[in-house]
Protein backbone atom coordinates (compact mmCIF):
# COMPACT_ATOMS: atom_id res chain seq x y z
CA UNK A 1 -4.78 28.90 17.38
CA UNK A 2 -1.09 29.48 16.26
CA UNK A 3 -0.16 29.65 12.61
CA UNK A 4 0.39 26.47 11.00
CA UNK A 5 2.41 25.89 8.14
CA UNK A 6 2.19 22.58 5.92
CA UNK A 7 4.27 21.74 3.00
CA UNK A 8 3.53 19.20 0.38
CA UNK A 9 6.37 17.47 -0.68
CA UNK A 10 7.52 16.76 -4.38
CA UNK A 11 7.90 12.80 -4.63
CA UNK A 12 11.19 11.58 -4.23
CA UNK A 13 10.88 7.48 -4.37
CA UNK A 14 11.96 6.22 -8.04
CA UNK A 15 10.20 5.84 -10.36
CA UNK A 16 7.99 9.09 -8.71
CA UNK A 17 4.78 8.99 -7.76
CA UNK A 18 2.12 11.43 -9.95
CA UNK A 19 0.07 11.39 -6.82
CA UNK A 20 -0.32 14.31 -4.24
CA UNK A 21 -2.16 15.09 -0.85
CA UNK A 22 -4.09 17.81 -1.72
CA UNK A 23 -5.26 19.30 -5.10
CA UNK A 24 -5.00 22.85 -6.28
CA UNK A 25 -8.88 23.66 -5.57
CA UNK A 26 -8.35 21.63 -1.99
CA UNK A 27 -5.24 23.75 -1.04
CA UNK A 28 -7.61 26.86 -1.74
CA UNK A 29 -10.62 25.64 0.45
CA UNK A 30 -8.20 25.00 3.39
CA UNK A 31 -6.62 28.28 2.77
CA UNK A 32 -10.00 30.02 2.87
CA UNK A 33 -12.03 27.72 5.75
CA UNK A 34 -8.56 28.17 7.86
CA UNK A 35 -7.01 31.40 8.07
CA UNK A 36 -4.62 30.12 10.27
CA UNK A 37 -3.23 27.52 7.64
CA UNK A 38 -0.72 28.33 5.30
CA UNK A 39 0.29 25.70 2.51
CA UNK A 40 3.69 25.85 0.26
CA UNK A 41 4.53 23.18 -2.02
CA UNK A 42 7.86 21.77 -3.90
CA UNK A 43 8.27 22.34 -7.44
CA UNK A 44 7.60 18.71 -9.36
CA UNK A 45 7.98 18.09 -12.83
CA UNK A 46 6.18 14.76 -12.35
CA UNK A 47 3.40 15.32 -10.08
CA UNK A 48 -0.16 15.22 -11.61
CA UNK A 49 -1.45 19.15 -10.93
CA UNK A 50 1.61 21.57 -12.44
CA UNK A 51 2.89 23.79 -10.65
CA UNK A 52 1.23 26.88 -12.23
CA UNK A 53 -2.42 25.24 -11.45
CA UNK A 54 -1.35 25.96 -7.72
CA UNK A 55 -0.15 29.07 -8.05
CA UNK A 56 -3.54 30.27 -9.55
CA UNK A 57 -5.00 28.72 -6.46
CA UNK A 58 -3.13 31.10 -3.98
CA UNK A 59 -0.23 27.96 -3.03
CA UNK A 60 3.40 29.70 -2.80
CA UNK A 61 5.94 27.12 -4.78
CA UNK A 62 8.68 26.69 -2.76
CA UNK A 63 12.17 24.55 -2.57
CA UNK A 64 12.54 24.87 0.86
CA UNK A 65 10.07 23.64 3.33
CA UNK A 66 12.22 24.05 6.69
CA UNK A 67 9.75 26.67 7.73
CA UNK A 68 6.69 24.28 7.75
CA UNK A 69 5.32 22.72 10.56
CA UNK A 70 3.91 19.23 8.90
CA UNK A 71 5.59 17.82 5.87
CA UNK A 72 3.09 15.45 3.73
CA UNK A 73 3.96 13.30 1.12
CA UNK A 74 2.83 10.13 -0.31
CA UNK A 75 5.21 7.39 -0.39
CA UNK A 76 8.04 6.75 1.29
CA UNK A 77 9.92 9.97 1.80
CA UNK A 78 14.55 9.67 0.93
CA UNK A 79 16.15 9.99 4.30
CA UNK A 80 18.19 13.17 2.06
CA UNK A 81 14.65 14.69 2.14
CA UNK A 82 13.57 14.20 5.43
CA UNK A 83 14.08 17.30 7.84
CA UNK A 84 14.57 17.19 11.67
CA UNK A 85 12.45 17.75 14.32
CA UNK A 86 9.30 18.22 11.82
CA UNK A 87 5.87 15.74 11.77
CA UNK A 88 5.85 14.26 8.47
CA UNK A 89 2.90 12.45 6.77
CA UNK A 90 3.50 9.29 4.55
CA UNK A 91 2.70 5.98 3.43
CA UNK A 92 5.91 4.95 5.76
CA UNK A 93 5.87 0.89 4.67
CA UNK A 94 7.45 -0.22 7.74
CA UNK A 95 4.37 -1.10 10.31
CA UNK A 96 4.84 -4.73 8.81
CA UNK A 97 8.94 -4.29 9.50
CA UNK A 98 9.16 -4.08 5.98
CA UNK A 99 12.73 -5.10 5.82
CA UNK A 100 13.62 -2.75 2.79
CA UNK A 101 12.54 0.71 5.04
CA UNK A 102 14.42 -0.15 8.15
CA UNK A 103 16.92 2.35 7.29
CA UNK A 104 14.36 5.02 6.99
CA UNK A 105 12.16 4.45 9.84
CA UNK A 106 15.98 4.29 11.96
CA UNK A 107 16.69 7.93 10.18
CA UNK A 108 13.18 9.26 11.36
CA UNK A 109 13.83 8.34 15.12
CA UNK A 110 17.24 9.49 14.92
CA UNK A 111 16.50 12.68 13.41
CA UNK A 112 13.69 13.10 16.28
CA UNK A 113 10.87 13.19 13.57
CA UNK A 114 7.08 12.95 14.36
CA UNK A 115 6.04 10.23 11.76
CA UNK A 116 2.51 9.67 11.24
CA UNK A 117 2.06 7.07 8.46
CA UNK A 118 -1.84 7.05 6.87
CA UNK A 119 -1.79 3.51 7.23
CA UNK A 120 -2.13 3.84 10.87
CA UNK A 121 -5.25 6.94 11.09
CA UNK A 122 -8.09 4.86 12.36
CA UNK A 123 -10.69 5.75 14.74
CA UNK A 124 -11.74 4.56 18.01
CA UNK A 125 -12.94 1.31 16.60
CA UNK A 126 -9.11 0.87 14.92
CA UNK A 127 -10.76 1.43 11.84
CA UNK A 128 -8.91 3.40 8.75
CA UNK A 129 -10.26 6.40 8.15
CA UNK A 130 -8.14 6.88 4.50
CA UNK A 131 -6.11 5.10 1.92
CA UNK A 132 -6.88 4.80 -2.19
CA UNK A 133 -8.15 1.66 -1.95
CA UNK A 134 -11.42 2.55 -3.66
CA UNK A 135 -9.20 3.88 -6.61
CA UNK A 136 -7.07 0.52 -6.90
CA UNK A 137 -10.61 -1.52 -6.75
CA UNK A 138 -11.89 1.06 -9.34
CA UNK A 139 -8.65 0.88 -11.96
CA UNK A 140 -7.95 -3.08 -10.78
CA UNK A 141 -11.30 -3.61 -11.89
CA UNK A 142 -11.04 -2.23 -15.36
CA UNK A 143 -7.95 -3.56 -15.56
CA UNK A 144 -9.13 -7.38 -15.71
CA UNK A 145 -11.78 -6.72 -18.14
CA UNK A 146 -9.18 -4.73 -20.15
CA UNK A 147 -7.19 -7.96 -20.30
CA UNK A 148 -10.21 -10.30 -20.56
CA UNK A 149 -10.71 -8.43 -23.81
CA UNK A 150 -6.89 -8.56 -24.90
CA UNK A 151 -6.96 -11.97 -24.10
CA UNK A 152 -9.97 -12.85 -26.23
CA UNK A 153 -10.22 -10.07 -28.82
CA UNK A 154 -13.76 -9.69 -28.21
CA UNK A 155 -13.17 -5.88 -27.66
CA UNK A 156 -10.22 -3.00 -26.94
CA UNK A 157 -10.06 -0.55 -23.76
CA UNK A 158 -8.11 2.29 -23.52
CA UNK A 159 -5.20 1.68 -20.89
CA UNK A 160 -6.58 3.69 -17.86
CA UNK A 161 -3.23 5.81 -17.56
CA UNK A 162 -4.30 7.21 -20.78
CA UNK A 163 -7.33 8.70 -20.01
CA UNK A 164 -7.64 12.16 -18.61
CA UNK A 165 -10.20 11.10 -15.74
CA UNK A 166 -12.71 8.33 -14.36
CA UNK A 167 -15.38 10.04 -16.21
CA UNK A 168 -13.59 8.73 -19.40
CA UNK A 169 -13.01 5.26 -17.75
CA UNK A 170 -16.37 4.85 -17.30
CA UNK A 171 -17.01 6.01 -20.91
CA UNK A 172 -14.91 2.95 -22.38
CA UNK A 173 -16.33 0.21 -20.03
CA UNK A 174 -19.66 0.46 -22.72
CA UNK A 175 -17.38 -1.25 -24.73
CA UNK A 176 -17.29 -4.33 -22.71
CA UNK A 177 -18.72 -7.23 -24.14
CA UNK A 178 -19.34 -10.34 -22.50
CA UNK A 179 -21.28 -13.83 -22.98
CA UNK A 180 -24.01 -15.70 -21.02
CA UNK A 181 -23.49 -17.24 -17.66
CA UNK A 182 -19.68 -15.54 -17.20
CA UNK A 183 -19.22 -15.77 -14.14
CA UNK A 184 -17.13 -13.11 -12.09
CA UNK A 185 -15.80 -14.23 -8.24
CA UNK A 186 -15.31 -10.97 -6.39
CA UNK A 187 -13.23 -11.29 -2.83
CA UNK A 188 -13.30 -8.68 -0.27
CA UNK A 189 -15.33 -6.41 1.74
CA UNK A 190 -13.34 -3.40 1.95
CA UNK A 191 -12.57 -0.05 0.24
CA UNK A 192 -10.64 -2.03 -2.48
CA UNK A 193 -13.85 -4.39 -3.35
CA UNK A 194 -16.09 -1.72 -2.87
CA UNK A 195 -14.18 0.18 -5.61
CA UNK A 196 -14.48 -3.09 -8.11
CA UNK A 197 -17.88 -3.53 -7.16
CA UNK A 198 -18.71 0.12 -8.63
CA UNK A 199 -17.27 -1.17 -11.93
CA UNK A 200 -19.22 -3.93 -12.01
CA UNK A 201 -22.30 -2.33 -11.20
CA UNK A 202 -21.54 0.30 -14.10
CA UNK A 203 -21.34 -2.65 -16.32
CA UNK A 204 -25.01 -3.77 -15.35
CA UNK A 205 -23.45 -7.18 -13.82
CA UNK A 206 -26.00 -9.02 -11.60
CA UNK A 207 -24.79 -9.90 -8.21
CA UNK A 208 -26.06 -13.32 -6.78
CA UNK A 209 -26.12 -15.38 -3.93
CA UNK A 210 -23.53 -18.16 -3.10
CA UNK A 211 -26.18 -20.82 -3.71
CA UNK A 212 -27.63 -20.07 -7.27
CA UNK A 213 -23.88 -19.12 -8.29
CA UNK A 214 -22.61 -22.58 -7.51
CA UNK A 215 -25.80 -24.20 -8.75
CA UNK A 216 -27.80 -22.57 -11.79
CA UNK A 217 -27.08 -21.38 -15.02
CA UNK A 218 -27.94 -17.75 -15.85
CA UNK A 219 -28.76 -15.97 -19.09
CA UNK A 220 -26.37 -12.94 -18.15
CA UNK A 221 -23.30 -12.20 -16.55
CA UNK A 222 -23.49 -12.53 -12.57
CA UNK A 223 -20.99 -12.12 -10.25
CA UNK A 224 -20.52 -13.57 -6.49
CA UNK A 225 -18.74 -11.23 -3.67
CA UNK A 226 -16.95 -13.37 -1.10
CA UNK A 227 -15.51 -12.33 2.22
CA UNK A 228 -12.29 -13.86 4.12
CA UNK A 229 -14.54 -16.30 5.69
CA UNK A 230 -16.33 -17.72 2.54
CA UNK A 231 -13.34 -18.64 1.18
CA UNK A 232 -12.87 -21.32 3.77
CA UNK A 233 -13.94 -24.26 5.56
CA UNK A 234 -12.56 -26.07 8.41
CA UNK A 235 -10.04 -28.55 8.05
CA UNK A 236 -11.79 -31.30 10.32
CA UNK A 237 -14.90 -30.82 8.26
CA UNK A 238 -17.20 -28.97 10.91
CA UNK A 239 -19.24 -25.80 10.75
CA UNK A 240 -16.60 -23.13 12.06
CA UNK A 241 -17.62 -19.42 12.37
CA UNK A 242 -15.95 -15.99 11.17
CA UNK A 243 -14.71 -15.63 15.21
CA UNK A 244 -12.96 -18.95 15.17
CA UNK A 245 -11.70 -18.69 11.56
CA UNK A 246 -10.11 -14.79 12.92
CA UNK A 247 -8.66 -16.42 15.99
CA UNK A 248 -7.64 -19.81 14.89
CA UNK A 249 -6.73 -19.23 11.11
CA UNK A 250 -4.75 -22.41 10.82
CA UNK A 251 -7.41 -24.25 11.59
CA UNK A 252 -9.01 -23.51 7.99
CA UNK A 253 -8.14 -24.34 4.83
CA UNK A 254 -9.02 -22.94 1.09
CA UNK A 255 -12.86 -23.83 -0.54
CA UNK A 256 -12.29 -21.16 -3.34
CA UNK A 257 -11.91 -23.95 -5.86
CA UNK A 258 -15.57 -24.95 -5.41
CA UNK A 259 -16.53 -21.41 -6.85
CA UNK A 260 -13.06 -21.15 -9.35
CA UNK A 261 -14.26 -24.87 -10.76
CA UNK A 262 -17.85 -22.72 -12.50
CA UNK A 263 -15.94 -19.34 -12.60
CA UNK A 264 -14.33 -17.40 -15.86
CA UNK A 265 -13.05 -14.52 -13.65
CA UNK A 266 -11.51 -13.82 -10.45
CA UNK A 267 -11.14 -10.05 -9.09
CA UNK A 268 -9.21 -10.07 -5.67
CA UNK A 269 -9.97 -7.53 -3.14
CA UNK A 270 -9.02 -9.42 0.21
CA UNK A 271 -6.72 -8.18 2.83
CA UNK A 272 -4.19 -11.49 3.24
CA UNK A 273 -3.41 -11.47 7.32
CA UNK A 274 -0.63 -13.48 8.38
CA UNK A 275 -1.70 -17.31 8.70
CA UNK A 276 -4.39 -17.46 6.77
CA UNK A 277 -4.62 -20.05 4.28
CA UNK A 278 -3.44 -19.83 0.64
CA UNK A 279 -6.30 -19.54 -1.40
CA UNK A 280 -5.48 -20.98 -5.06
CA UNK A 281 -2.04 -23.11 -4.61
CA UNK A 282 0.03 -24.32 -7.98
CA UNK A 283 -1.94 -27.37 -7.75
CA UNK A 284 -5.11 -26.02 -7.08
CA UNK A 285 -4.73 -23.68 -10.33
CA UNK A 286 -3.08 -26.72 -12.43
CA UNK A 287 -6.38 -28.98 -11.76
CA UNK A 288 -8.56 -29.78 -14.27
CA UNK A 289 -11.19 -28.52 -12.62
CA UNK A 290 -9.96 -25.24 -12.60
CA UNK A 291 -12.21 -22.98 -15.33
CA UNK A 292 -11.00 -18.95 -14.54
CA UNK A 293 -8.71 -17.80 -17.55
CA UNK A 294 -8.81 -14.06 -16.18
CA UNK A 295 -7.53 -13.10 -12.57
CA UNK A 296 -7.17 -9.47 -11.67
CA UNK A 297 -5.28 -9.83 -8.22
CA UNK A 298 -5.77 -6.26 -6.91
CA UNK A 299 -4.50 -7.40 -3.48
CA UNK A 300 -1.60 -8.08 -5.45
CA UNK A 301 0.54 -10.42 -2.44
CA UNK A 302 3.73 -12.24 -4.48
CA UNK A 303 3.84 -15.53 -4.22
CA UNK A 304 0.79 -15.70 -1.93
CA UNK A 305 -2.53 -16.79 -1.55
CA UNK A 306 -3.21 -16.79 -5.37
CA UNK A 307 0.01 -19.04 -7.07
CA UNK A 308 0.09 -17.59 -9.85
CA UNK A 309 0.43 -14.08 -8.92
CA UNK A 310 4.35 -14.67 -9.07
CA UNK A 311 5.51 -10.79 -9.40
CA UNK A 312 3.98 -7.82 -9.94
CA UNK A 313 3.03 -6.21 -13.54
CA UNK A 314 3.33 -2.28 -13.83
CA UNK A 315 0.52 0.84 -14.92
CA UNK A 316 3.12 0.49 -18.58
CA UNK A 317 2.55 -3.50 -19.25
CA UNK A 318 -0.37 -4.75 -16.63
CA UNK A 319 -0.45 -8.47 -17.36
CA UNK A 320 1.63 -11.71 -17.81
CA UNK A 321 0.57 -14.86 -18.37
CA UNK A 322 0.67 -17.70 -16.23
CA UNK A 323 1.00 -21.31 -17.66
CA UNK A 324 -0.63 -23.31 -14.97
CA UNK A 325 1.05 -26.89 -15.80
CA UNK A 326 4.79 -25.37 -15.51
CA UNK A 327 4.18 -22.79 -12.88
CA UNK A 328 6.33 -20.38 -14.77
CA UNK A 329 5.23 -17.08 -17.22
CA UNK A 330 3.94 -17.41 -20.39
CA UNK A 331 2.34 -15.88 -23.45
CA UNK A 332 -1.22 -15.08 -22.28
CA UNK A 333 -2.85 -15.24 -25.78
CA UNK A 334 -2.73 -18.86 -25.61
CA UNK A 335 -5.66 -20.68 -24.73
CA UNK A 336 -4.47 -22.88 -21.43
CA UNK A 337 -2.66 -19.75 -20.39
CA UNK A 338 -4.58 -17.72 -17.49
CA UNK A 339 -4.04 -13.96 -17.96
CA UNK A 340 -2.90 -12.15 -15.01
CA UNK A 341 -3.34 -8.56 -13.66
CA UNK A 342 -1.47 -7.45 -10.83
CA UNK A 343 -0.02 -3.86 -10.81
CA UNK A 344 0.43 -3.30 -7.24
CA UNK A 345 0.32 0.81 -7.84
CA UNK A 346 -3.31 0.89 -9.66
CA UNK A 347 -4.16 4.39 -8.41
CA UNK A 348 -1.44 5.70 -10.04
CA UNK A 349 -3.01 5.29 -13.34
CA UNK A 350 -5.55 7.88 -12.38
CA UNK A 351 -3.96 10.13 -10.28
CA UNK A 352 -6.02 13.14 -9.82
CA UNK A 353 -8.82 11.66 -9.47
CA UNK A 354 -7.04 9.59 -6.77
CA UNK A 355 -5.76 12.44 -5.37
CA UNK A 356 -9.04 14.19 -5.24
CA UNK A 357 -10.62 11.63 -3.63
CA UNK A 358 -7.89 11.26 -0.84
CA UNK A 359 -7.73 15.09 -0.25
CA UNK A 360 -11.69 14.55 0.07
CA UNK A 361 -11.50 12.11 2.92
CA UNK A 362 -8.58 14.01 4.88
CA UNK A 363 -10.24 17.33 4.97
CA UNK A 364 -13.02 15.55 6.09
CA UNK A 365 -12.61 12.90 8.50
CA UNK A 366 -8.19 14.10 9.32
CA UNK A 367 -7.69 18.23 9.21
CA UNK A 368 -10.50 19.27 11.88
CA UNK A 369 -8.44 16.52 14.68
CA UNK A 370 -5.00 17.57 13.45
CA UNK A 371 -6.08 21.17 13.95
CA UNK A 372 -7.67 20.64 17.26
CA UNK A 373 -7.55 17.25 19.83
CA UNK A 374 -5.54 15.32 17.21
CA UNK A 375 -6.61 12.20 19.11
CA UNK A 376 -6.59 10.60 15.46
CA UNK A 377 -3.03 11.80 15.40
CA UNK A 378 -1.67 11.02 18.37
CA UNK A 379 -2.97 7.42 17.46
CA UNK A 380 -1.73 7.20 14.36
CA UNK A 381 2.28 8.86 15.58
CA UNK A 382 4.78 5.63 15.34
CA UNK A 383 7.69 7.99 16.30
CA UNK A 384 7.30 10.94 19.05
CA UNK A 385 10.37 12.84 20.58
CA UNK A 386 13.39 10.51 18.81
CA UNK A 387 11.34 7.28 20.41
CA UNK A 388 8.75 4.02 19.02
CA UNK A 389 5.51 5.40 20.63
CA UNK A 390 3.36 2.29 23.07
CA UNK A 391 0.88 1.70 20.24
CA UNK A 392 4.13 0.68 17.84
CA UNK A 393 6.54 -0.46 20.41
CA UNK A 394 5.98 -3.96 18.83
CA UNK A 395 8.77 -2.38 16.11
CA UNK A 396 11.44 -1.76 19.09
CA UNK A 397 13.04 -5.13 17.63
CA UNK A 398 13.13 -3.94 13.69
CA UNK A 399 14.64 -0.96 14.67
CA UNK A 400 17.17 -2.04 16.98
């Protein structure tokens, strides 16, 4: 095989991300398992590994990266950084025609830029192979119990962007301290729930069954993991299934409040597709019936299917609180308040452990294609030769 030369970008998006690609040790297993590889990186003031910790791994710092093949990055890249006629590796934000990267995704075709976005790496089943989803379940999770406690002074956490490492995290989630019967709702099914659910089983919270959630009283805290279709029901009353539901989502409407009405927590996980119902609506939280004070919304959609996510709280100040008879923010502390979590950059709080962890998966499951049939790659390539390629022609219109 030909040389191949890969550069890791220093973040450019403001405020920077702390997160990178690969980690020192990483660069130096590639370096060593591929002799063929080369690796140079920018210099970054901000990024979580200095510098000098790559250097000592055998990683040449270097401004310019026109010599490189592949260009990798994690968010979106400035158009004043992106170089022509390279393949370039980012979270792109513009699959969705994400109206605020049209520009960018217009500078990458023009500039005749090979854009593979890791959004988009899935296998032959179209299912994603990477993404730090298990890192925002893991932080989102410790997040809400962090504010459960600030909310009730029952105990203090650390804020997770102090802590060197998830070793420590784990460390301060002994000092969790909850009553009887709380009751925890848990949505999802994915890498983001997954990542919660290893916080709550840290924590020594029992998991139960739909039934004895809604119906019995339990000397310990339990929690209940829903997917997309046990958060609904059919709107004409009958049975339904998850096909029907996936194919038909209008069809269905919202039964969360059945579980919310017995519930002192809710920890959101969900992917929200396009015209699926809103979960908890302003009137659905304002009800009297409504009993969760604490609602970590990892999935973190504004002014979606959980009303009183209205805008997004940062790794610096995670929560707001949400007044649920005016709709509008309000001091969390008091007692009709709910507290809400819902930093929509969670891994950032641990970010070489999130880094790790990606690095992990892409050696893995990403390097061996890109360095031989690339059939992940050429799957995952929105922009080939200055042009949309078929499986993203859908953005021909955005672009325009």
């Amino acid at each position: 095989m030909k040389s191949l030369n890969i550069g890791l970008l220093r973040e450019g998006k403001v405020p920077p991300d702390r997160r990178v690609v690969f980690s020192p040790k990483q660069c130096a297993d590639i370096l060593h398992k591929y002799p063929e590889v080369s690796i140079f990186i920018q210099s970054s003031q901000n990024r979580c590994f200095s510098d000098s910790e790559y250097t000592n791994f055998g990683v040449t710092v270097r401004e310019d990266l026109s010599m490189c093949h592949i260009i990798m990055g994690i968010k979106e890249v400035p158009i004043d950084m992106l170089i022509d006629n390279k393949i370039f590796f980012f979270f792109s934000h513009t699959i969705k025609k994400q109206p605020y990267n049209k520009l960018l995704l217009q500078s990458i075709l023009r500039k005749n830029i090979q854009l593979v976005d890791y959004e988009t790496l899935t296998n032959s089943k179209n299912q994603r192979l990477i993404g730090f989803g298990r890192y925002a379940g893991i932080v989102g999770c410790y997040n809400t119990f962090l504010a459960y406690g600030k909310k009730t002074k029952k105990y203090e956490l650390e804020f997770p962007q102090l802590l060197i490492n998830k070793f420590q995290l784990d460390k301060e989630l002994f000092k969790v301290s909850l009553p009887k019967n709380f009751k925890i709702i848990l949505t999802g099914s994915g890498r983001v729930a997954k990542g919660a659910v290893e916080v709550l089983n840290l924590l020594g919270i029992k998991k139960v069954n739909k039934n004895d959630f809604l119906n019995l009283k339990f000397k310990e805290p339990v929690y209940i993991q829903l997917n997309s279709f046990d958060c609904v029901k059919k709107n004409d009353g009958s049975l339904g299934s998850k096909d029907d539901f996936y194919n038909n989502p209008s069809s269905y409407m919202s039964r969360l409040t059945d579980y919310t009405a017995i519930a002192d927590m809710l920890i959101t996980g969900h992917y929200f597709a396009p015209n699926n119902p809103f979960l908890l609506t302003k009137n659905d939280i304002s009800n009297s019936k409504f009993n969760v004070k604490v609602v970590g919304d990892i999935s973190c959609d504004i002014d979606g299917p959980i009303a009183c996510t209205i805008r997004p709280s940062t790794i610096e100040s995670p929560f707001y609180g949400y007044n649920p008879y005016t709709g509008f923010e309000d001091d969390y502390s008091k007692d009709k308040n709910i507290v809400v979590m819902a930093v929509d950059n969670l891994p950032c709080s641990l970010p070489r452990d999130a880094s790790i962890h990606f690095g992990e998966v892409f050696i893995d499951k990403i390097l061996p294609d890109l360095l031989s049939e690339k059939n992940i790659i050429n799957r995952a390539t929105i922009t080939l030769n200055g042009k949309l390629t078929n499986r993203f022609s859908y953005l021909f219109d955005y672009v325009k």
